[in-house]
C-alpha atoms as a PDB file:
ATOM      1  CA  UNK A   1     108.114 102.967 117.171  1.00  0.00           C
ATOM      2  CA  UNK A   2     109.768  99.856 116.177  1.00  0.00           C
ATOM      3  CA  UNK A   3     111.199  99.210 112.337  1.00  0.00           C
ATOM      4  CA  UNK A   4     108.297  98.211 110.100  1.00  0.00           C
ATOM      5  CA  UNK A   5     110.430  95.606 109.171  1.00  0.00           C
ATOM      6  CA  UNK A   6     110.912  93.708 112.459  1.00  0.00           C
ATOM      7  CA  UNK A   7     107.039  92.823 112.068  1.00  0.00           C
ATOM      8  CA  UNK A   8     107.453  89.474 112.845  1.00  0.00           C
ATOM      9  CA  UNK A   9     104.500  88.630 109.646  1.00  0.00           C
ATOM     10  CA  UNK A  10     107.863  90.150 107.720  1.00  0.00           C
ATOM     11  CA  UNK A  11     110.454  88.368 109.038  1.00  0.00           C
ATOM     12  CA  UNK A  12     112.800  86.470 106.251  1.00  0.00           C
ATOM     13  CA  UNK A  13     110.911  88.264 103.333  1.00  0.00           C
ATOM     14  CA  UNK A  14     113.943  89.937 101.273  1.00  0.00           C
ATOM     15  CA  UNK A  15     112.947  93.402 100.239  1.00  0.00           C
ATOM     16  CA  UNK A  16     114.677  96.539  98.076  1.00  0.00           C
ATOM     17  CA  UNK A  17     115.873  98.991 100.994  1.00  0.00           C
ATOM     18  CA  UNK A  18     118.049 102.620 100.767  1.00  0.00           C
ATOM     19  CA  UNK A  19     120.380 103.018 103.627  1.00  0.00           C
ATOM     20  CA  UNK A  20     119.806 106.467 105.211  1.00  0.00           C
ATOM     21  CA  UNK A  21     123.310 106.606 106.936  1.00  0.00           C
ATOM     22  CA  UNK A  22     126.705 104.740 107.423  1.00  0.00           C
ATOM     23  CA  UNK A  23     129.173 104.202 105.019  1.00  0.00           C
ATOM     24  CA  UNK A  24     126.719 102.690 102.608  1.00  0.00           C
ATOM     25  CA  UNK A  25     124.770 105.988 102.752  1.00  0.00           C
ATOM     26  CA  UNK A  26     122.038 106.612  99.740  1.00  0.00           C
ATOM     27  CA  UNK A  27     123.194 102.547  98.552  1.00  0.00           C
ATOM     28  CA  UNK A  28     119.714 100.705  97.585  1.00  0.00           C
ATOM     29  CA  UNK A  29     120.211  96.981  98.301  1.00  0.00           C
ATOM     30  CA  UNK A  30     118.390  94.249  99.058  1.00  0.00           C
ATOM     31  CA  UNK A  31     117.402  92.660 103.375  1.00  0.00           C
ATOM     32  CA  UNK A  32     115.670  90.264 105.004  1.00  0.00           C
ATOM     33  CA  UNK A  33     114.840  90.814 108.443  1.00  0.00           C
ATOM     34  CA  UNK A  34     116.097  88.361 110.865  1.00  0.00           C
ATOM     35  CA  UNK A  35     116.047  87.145 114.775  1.00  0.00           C
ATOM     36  CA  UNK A  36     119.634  86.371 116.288  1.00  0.00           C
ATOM     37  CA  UNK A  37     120.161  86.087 119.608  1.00  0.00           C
ATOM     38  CA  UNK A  38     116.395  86.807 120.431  1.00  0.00           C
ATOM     39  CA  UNK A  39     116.532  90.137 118.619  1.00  0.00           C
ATOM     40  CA  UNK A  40     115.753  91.606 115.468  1.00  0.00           C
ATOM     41  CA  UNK A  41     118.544  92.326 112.783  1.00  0.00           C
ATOM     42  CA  UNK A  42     118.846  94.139 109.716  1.00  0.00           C
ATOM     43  CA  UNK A  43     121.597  91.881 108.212  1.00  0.00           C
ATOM     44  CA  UNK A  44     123.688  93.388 104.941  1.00  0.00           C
ATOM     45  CA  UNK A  45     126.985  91.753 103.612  1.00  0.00           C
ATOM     46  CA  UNK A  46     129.436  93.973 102.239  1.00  0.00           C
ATOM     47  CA  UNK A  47     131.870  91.885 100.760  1.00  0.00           C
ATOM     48  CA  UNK A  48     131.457  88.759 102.791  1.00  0.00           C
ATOM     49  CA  UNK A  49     131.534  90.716 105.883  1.00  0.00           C
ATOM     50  CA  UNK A  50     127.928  90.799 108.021  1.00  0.00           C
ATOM     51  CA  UNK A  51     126.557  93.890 109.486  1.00  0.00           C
ATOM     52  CA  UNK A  52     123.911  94.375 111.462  1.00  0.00           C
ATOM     53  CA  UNK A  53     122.535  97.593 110.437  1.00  0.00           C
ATOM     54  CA  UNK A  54     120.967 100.219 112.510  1.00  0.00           C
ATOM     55  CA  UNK A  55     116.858 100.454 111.872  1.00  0.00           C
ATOM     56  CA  UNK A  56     117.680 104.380 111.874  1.00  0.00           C
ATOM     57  CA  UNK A  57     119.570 103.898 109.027  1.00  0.00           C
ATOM     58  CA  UNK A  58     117.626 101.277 106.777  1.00  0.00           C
ATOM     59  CA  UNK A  59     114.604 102.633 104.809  1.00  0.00           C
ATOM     60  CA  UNK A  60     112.232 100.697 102.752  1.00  0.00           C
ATOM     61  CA  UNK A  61     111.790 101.596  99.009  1.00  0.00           C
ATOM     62  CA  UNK A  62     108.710 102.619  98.257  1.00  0.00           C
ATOM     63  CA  UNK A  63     107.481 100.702  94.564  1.00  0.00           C
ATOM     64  CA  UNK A  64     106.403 103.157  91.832  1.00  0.00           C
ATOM     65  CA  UNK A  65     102.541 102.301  91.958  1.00  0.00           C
ATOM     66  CA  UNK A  66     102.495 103.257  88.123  1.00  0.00           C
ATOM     67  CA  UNK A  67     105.291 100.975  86.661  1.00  0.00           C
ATOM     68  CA  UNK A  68     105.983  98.210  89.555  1.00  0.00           C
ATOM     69  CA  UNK A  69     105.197  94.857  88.043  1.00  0.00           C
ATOM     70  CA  UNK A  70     107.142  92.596  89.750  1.00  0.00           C
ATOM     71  CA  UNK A  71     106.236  91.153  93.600  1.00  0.00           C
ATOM     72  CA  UNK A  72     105.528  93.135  96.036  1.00  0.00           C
ATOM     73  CA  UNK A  73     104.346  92.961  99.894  1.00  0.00           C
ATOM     74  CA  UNK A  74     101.867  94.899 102.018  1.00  0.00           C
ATOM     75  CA  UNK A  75     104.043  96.256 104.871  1.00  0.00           C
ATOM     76  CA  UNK A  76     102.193  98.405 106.954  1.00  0.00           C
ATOM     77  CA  UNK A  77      98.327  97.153 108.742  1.00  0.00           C
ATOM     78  CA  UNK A  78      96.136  94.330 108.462  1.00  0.00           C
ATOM     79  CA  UNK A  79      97.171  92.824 105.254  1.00  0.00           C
ATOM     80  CA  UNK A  80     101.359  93.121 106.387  1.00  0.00           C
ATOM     81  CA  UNK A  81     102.967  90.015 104.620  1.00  0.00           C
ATOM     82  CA  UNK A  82     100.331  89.731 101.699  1.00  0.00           C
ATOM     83  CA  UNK A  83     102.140  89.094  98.790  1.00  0.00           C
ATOM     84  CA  UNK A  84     101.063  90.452  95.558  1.00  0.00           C
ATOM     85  CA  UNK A  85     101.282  91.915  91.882  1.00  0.00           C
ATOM     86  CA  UNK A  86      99.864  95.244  90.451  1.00  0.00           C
ATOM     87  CA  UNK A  87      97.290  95.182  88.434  1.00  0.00           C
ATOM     88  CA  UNK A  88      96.380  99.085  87.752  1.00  0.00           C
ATOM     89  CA  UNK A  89      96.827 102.234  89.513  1.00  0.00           C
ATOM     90  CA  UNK A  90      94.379 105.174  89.599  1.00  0.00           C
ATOM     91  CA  UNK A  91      94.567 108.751  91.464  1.00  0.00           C
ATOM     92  CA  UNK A  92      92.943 109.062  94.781  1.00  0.00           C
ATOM     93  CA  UNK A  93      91.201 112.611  95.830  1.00  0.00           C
ATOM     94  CA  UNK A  94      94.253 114.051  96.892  1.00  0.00           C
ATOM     95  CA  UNK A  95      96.166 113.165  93.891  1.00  0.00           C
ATOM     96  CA  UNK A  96      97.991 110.669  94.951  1.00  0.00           C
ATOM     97  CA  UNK A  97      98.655 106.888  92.900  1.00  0.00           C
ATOM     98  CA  UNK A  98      96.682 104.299  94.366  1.00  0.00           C
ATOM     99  CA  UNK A  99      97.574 100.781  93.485  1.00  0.00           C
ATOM    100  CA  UNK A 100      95.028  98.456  92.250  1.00  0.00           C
ATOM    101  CA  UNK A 101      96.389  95.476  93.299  1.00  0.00           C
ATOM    102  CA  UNK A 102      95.958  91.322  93.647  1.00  0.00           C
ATOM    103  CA  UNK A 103      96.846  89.159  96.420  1.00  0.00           C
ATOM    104  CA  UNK A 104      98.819  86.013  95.058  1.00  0.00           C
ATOM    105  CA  UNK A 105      99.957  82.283  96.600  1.00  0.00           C
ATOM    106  CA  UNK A 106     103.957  82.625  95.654  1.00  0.00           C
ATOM    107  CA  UNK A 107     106.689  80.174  96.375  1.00  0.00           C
ATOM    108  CA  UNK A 108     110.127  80.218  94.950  1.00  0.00           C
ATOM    109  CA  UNK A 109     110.929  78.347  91.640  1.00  0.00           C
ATOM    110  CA  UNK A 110     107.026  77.858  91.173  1.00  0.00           C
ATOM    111  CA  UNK A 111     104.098  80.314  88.809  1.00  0.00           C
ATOM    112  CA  UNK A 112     102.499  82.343  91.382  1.00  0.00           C
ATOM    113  CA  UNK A 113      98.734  81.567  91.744  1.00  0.00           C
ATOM    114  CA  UNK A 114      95.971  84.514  92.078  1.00  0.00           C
ATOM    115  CA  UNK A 115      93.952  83.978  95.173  1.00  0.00           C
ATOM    116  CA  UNK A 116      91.155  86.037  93.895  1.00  0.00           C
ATOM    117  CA  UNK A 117      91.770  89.301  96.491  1.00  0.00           C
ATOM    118  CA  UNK A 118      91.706  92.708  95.212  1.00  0.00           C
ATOM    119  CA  UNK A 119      93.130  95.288  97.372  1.00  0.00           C
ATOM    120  CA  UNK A 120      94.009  99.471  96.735  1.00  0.00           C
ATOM    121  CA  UNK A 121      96.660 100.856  98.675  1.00  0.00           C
ATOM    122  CA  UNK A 122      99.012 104.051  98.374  1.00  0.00           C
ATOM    123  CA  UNK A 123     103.077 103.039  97.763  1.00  0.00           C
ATOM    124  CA  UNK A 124     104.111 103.507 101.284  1.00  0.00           C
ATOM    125  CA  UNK A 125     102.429 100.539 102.247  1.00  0.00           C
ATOM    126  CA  UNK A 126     104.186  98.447  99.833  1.00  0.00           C
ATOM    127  CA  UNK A 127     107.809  96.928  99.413  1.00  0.00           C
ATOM    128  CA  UNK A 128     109.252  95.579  96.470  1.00  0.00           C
ATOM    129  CA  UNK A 129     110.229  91.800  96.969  1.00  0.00           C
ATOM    130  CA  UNK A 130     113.936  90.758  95.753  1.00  0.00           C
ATOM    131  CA  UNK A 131     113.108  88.043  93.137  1.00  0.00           C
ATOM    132  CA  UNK A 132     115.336  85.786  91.266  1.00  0.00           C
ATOM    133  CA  UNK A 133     115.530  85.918  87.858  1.00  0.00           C
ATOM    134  CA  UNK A 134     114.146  82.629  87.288  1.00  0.00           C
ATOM    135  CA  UNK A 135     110.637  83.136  89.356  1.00  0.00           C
ATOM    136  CA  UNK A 136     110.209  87.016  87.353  1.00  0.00           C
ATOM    137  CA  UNK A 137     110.279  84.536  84.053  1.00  0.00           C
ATOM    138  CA  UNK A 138     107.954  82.234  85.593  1.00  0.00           C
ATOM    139  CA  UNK A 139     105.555  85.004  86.599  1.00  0.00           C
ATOM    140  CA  UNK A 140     106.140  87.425  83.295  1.00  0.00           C
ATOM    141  CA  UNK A 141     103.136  86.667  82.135  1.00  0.00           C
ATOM    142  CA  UNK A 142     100.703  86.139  84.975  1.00  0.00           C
ATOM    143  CA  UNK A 143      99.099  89.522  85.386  1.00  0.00           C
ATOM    144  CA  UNK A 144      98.416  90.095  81.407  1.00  0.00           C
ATOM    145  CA  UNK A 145      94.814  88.502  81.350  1.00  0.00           C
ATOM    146  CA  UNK A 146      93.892  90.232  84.610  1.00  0.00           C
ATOM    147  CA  UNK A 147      95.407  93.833  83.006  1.00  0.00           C
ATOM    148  CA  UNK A 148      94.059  93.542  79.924  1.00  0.00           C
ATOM    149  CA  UNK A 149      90.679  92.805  81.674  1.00  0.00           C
ATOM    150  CA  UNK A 150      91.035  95.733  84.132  1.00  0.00           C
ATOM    151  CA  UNK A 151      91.979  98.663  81.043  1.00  0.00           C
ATOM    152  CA  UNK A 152      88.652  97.087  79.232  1.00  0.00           C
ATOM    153  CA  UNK A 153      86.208  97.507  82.200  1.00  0.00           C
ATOM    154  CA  UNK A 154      87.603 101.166  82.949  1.00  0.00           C
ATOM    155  CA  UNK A 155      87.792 102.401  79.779  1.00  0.00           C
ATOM    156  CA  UNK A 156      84.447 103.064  79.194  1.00  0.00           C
END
């Protein structure tokens, strides 16, 4: 099976990976998926050097589906390359955290916008997008209303 991240719906999204071998074993960093010379990379700089690493070795870090709040991205079925934000979590039958989540419009250096999509999905279909500082400010507040909505309709 191919790398989940050489989808081509993910290509050029940055997300929070864990490097399973190499000499940057167990480092957590951050890679965008890329096409050079017709084929899919993993690209990581280590001090201004480019590598291409090995999909063996390049695993995607799974967001905690209790505390995430910042973007993340559907990586796995039909929804792959949704962009969105976390708006609860609950525990499925078997235990496990399901994410309550909403599907937003997001562009760098501009508020993401809700497009009105709910979705539930378990962490290992989820990635945690790098952000820059400047769009988590502009977004800090976004999910509140939406939250503090949720917690009122389910606690009763």
């Amino acid at each position: 099976m191919e790398h989940v991240l050489f989808d081509p719906r993910l290509l050029g999204i940055k997300l929070k990976v864990k490097f399973m071998g190499g000499a940057h074993e167990n480092k957590e960093t951050d890679i965008a998926s890329s096409i050079v010379d017709g084929r899919p990379v993993l690209p990581f700089t280590f001090y201004k050097t480019r590598i291409n690493y090995p999909p063996k070795w390049v695993s995607v870090v799974p967001p905690n589906p209790m505390r995430d709040e910042g973007l993340l991205v559907i990586i796995k079925g039909e929804h792959c390359s949704k962009l969105i934000h976390r708006v609860h979590f609950q525990y499925g039958s078997d235990n496990i955290p399901i994410a309550d989540l909403t599907v937003v419009h997001h562009s760098g250096g501009a508020k993401d916008s809700l497009t009105g999509e709910q979705l539930e999905l378990t962490a290992d279909d989820l990635g945690s997008v790098a952000e820059a500082p400047s769009d988590k400010a502009l977004n800090r507040d976004l999910m509140t209303a939406l939250r503090t909505k949720y917690r009122k309709i389910h606690a009763k």
